[in-house]
C-alpha atoms as a PDB file:
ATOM      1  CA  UNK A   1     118.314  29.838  50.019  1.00  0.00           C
ATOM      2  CA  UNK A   2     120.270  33.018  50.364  1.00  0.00           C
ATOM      3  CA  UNK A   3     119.079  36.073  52.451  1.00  0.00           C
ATOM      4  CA  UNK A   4     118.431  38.299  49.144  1.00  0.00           C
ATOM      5  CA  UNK A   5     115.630  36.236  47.729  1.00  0.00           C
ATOM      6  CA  UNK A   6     114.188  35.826  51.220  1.00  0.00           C
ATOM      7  CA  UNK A   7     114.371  39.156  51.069  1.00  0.00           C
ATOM      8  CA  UNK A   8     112.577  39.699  47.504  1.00  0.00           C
ATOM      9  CA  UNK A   9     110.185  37.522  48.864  1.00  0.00           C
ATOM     10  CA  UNK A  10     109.049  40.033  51.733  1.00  0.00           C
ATOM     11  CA  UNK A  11     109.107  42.804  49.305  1.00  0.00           C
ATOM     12  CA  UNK A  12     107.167  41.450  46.312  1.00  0.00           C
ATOM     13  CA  UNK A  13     104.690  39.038  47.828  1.00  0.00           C
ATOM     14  CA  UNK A  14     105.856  36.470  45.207  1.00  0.00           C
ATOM     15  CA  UNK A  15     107.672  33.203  45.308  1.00  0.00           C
ATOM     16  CA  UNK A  16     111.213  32.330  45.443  1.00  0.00           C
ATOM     17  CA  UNK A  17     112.345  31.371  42.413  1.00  0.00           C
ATOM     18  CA  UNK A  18     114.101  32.909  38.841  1.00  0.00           C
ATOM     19  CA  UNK A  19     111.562  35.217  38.972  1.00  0.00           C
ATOM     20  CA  UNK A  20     112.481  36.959  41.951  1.00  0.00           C
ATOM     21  CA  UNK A  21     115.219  39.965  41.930  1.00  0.00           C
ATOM     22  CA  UNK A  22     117.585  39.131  44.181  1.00  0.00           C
ATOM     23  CA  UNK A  23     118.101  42.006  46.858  1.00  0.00           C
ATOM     24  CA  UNK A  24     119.999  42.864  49.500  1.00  0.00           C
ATOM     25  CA  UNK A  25     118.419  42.849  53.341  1.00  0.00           C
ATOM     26  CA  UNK A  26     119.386  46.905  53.814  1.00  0.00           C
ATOM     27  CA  UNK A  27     119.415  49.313  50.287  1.00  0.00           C
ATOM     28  CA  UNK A  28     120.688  52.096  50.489  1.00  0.00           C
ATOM     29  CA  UNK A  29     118.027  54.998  50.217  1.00  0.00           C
ATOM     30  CA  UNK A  30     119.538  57.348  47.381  1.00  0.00           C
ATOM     31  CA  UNK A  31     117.438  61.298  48.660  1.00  0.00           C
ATOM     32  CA  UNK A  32     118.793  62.735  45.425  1.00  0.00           C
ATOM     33  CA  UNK A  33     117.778  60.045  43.162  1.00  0.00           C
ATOM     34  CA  UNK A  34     117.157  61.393  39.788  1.00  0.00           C
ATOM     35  CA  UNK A  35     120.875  63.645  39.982  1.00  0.00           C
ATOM     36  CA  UNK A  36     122.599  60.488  41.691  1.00  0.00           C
ATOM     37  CA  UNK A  37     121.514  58.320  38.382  1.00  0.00           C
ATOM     38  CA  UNK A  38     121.725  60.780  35.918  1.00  0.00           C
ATOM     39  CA  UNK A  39     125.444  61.338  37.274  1.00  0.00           C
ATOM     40  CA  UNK A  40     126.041  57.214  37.255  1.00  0.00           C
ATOM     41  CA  UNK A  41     124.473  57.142  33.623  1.00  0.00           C
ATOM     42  CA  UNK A  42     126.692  59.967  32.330  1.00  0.00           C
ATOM     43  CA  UNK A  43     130.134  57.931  34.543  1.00  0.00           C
ATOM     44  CA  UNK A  44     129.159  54.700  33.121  1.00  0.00           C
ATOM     45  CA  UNK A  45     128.241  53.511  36.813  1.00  0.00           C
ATOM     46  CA  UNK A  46     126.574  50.937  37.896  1.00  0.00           C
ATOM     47  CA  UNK A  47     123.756  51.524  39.980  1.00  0.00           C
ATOM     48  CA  UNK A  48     123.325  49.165  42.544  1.00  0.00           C
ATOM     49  CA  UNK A  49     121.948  47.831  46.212  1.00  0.00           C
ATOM     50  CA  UNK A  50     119.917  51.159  46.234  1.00  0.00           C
ATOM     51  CA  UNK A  51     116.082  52.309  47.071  1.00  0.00           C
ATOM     52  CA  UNK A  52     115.343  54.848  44.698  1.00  0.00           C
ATOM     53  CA  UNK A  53     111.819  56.322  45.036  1.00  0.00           C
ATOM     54  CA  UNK A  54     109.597  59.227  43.707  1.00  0.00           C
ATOM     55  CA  UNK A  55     112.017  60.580  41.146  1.00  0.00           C
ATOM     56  CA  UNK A  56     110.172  62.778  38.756  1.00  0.00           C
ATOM     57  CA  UNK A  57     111.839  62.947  34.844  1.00  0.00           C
ATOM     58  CA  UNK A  58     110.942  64.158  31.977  1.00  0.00           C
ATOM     59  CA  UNK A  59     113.348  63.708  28.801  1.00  0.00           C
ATOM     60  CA  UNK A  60     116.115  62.726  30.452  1.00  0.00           C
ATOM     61  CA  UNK A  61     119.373  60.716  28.966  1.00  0.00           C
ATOM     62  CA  UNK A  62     119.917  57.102  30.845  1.00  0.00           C
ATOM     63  CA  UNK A  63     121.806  56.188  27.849  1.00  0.00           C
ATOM     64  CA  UNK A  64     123.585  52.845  28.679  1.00  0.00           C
ATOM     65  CA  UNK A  65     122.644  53.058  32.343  1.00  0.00           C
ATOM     66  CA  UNK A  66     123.207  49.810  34.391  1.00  0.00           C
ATOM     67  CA  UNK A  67     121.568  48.805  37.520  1.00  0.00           C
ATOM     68  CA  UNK A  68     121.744  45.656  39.831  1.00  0.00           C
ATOM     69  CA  UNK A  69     120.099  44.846  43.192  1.00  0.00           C
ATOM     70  CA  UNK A  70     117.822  48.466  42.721  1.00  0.00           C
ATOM     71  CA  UNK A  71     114.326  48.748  43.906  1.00  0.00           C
ATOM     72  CA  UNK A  72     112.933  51.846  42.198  1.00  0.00           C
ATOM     73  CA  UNK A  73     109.149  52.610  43.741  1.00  0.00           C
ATOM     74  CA  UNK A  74     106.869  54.850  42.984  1.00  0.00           C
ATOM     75  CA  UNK A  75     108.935  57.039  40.180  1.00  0.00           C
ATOM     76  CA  UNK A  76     107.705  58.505  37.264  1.00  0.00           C
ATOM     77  CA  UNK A  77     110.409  58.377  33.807  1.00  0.00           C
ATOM     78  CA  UNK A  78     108.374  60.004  30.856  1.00  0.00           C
ATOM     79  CA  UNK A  79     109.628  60.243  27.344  1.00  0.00           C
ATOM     80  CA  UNK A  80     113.192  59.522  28.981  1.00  0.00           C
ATOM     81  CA  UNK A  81     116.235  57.310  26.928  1.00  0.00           C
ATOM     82  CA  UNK A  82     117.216  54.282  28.491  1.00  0.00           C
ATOM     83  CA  UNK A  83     118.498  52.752  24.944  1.00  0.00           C
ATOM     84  CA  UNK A  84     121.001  49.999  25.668  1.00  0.00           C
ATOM     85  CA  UNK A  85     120.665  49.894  29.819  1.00  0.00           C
ATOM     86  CA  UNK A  86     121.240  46.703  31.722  1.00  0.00           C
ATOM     87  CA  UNK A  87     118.800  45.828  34.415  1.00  0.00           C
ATOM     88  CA  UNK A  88     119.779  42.948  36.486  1.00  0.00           C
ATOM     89  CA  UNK A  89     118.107  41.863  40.156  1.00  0.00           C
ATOM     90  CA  UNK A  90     115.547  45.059  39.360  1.00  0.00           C
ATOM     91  CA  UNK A  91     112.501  45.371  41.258  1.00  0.00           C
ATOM     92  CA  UNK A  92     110.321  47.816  39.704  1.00  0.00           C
ATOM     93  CA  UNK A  93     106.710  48.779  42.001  1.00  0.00           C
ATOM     94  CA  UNK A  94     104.384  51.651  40.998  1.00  0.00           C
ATOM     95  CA  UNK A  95     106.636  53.252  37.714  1.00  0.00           C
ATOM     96  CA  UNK A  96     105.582  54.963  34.901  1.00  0.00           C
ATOM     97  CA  UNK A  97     107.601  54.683  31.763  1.00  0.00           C
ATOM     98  CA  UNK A  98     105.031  55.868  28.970  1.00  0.00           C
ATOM     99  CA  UNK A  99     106.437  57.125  26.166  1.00  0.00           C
ATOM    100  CA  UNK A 100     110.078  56.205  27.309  1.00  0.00           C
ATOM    101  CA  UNK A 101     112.885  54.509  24.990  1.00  0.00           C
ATOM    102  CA  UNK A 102     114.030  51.386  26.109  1.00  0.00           C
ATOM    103  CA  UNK A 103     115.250  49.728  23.283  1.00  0.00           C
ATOM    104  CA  UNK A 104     118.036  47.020  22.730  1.00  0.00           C
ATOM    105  CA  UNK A 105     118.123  47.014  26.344  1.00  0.00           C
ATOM    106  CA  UNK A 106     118.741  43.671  28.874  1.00  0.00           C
ATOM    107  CA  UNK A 107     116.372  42.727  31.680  1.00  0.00           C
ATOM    108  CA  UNK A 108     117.679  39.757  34.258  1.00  0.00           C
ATOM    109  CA  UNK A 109     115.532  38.518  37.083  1.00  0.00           C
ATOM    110  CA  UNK A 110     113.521  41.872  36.651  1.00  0.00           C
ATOM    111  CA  UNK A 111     110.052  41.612  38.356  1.00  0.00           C
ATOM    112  CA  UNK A 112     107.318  44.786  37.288  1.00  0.00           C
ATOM    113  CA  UNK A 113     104.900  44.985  39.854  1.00  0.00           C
ATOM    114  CA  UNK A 114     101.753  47.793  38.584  1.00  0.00           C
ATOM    115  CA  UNK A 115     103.948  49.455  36.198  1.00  0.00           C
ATOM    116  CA  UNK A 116     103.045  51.577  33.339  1.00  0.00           C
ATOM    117  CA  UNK A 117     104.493  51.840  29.933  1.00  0.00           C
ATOM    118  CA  UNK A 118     101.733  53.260  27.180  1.00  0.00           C
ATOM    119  CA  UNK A 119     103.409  53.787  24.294  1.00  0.00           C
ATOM    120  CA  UNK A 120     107.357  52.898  25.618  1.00  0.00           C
ATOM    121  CA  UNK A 121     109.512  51.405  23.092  1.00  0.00           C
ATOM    122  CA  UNK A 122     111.573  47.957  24.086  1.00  0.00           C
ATOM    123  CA  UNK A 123     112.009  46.777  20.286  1.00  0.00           C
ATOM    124  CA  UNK A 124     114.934  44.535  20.172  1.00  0.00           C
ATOM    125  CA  UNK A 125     115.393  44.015  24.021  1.00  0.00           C
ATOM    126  CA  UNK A 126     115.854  41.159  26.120  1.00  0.00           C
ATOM    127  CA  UNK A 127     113.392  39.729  28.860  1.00  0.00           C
ATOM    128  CA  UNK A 128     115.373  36.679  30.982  1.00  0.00           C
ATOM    129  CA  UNK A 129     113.308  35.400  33.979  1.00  0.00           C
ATOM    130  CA  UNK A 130     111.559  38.506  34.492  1.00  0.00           C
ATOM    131  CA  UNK A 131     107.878  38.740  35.990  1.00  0.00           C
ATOM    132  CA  UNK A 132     104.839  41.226  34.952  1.00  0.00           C
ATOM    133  CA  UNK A 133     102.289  41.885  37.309  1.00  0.00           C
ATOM    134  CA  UNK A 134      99.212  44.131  36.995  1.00  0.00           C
ATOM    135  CA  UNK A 135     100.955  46.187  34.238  1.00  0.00           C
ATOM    136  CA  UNK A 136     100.070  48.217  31.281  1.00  0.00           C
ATOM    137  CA  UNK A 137     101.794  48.094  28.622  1.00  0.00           C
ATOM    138  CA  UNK A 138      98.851  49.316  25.757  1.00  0.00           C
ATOM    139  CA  UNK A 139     100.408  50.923  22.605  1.00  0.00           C
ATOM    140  CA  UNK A 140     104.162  49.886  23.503  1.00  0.00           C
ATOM    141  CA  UNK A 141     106.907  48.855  20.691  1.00  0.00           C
ATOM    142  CA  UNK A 142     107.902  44.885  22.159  1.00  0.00           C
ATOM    143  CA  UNK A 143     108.998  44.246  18.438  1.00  0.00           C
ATOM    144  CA  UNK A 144     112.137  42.071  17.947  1.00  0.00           C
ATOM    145  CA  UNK A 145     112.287  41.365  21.692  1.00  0.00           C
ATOM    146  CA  UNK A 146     113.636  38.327  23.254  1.00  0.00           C
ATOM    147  CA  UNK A 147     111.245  36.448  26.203  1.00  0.00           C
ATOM    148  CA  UNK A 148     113.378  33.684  28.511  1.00  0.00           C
ATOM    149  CA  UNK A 149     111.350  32.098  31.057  1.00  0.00           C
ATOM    150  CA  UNK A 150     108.917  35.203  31.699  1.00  0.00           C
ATOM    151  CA  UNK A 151     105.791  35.476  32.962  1.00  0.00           C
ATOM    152  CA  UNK A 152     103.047  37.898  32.789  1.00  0.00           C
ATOM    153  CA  UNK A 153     100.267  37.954  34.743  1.00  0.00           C
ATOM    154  CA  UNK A 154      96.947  40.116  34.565  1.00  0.00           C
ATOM    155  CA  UNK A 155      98.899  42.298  32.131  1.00  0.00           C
ATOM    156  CA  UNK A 156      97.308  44.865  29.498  1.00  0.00           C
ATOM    157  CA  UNK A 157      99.644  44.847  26.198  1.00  0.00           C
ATOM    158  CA  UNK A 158      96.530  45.863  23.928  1.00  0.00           C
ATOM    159  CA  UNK A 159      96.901  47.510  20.942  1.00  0.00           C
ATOM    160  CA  UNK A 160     101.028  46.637  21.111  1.00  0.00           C
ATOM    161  CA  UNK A 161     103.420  46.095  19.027  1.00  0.00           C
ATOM    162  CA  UNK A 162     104.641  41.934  19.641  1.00  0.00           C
ATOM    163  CA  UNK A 163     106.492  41.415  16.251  1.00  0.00           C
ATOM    164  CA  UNK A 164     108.799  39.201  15.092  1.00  0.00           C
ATOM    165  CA  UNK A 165     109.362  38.588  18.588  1.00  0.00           C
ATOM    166  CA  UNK A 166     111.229  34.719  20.163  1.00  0.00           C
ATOM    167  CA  UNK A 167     109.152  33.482  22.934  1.00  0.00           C
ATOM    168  CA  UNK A 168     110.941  30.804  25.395  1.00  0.00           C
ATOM    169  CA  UNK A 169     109.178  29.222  28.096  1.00  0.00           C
ATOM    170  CA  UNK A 170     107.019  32.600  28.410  1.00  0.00           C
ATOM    171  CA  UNK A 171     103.643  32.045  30.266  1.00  0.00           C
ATOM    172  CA  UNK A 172     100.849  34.610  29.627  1.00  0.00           C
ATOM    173  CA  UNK A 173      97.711  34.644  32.264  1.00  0.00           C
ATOM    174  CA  UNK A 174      95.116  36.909  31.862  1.00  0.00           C
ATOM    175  CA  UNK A 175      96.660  39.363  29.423  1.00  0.00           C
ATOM    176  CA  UNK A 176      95.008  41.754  27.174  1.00  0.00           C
ATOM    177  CA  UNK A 177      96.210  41.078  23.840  1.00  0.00           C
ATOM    178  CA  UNK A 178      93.289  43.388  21.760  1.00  0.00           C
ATOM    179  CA  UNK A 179      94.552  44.607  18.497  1.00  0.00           C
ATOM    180  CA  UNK A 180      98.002  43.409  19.229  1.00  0.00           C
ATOM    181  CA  UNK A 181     100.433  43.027  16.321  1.00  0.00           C
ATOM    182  CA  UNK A 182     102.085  39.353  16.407  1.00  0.00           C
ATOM    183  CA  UNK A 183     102.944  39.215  12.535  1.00  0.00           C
ATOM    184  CA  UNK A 184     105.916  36.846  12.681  1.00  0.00           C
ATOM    185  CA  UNK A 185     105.968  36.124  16.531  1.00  0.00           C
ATOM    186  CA  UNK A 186     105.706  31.901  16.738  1.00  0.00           C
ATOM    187  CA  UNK A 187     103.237  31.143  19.346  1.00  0.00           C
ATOM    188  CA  UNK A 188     104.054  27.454  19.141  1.00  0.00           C
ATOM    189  CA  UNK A 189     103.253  25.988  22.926  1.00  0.00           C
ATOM    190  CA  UNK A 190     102.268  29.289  24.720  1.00  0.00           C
ATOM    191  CA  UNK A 191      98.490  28.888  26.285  1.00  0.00           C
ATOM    192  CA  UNK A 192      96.079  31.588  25.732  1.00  0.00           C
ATOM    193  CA  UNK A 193      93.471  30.122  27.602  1.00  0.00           C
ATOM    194  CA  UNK A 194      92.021  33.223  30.107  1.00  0.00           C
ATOM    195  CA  UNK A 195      93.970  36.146  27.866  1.00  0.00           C
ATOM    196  CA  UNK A 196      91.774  38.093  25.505  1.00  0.00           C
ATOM    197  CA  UNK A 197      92.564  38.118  21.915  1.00  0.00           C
ATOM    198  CA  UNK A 198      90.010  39.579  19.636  1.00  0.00           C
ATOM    199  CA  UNK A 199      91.345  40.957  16.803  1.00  0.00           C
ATOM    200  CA  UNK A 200      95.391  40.356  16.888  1.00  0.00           C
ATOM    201  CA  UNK A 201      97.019  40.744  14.134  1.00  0.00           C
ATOM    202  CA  UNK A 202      99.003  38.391  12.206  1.00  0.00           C
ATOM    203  CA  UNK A 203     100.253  37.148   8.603  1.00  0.00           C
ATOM    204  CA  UNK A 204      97.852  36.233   6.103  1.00  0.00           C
ATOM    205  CA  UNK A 205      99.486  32.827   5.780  1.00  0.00           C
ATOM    206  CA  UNK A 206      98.488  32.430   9.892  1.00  0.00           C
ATOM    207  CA  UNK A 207     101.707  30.419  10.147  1.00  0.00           C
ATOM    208  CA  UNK A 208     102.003  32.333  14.279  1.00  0.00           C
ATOM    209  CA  UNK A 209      98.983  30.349  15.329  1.00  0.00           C
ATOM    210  CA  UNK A 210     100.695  26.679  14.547  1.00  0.00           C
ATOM    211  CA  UNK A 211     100.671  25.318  18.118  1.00  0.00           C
ATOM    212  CA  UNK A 212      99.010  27.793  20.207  1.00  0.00           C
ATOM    213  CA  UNK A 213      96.686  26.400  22.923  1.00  0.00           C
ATOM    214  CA  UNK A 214      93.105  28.437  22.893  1.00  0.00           C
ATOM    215  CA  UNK A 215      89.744  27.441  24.691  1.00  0.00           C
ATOM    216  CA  UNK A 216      86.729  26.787  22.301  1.00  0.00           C
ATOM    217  CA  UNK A 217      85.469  30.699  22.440  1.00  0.00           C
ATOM    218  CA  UNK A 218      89.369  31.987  20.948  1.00  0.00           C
ATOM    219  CA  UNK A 219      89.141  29.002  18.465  1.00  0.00           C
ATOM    220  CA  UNK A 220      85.622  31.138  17.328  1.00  0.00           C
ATOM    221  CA  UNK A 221      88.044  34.468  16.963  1.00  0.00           C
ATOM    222  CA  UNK A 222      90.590  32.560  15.452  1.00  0.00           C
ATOM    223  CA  UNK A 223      88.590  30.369  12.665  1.00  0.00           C
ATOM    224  CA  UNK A 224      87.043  34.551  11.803  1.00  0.00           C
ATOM    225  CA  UNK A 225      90.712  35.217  11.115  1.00  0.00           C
ATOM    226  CA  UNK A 226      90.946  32.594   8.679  1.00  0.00           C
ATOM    227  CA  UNK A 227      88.080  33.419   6.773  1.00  0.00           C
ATOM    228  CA  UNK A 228      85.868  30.111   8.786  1.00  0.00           C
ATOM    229  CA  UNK A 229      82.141  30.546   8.926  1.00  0.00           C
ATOM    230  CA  UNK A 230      81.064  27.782  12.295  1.00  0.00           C
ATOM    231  CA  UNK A 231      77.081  27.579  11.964  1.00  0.00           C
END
């Protein structure tokens, strides 16, 4: 095993495995962050082996930015565009990205450790062996996305947007699906057991639920979605 996910592994707490960034041992500690990425964004740049921590943006363009090997703690991007970035070996701990634009955008071996994203849009992007942990993600746009061998773990996605999306080899654990939209969204395979899914939203022809595994209390919430009455 190479010294970058040994690395991760210090960082994050998690595993080795896919769905570990891979990191260098030293990044490089960028002191004028937001200016420095702004500047690589507007180049067409690539960010990369860097610690970037406590920027502060509001509004800003990230239009196409690209990032690999980047740990980026503790920073705060609201109502910012990020439309059509590329994240690769990413590593984001303690963010905030409510309200941002990230759509059509590519996310490789991307771990999210307690970030936030009320409200963010990531319609039509793609998740490959990237890990959620402790996030929120209430009110967000996930429509059209693309999930590879993700996992998401004590994550809060209620009231979101999940439509039409293509789940592969995605595991959910306790995650807070309330209210979420799934019309179209196969859920063929993917255990529910321990998430929370009262009132998701689906088609009236139920086709999403073909397949899902559920524990006896979600097969009560599901058969009031059909129209079932269990005495």
């Amino acid at each position: 095993m190479g010294k970058g996910v040994s690395r991760m592994n210090k960082r994050t707490g998690t595993r080795a495995g896919v769905m570990a960034p891979i990191l260098p041992d030293e990044l490089i500690v960028r002191e004028d962050a937001l200016q420095w990425l702004l500047t690589c964004a507007g180049q067409e740049q690539q960010a990369e082996e860097c610690l970037l921590k406590e920027i502060t943006a509001k509004g800003e363009n990230f239009y196409k930015c690209s990032m690999k090997s980047v740990e980026i703690s503790g920073c705060s991007f609201h109502d910012c565009d990020f439309e059509k970035a590329s994240f690769v070996d990413v590593l984001f701990r303690g963010c905030d990205f409510s309200g941002s634009r990230l759509t059509d955008c590519y996310f490789h071996r991307c771990a999210f450790l307690s970030v936030k994203g009320v409200g963010a849009d990531f319609h039509e992007s793609l998740f490959k062996e990237v890990r959620m942990e402790d996030s929120v993600f209430s009110y967000a746009n996930f429509s059209g996305t693309s999930w590879e061998s993700a996992v998401l773990n004590g994550c809060d996605l209620q009231e979101s947007y999940l439509e039409e999306c293509r789940l592969k080899k995605t595991e959910l654990n306790r995650v807070k699906l309330n209210r979420a939209n799934l019309f179209g969204t196969a859920l063929r395979g993917l255990d529910l057991r321990g998430c929370e899914i009262e009132g998701i939203l689906i088609s009236d022809e139920k086709k999403e639920l073909a397949g899902v595994v559920v524990d006896l209390y979600q097969a009560a919430e599901l058969a009031r979605l059909m129209g079932l009455v269990i005495r």
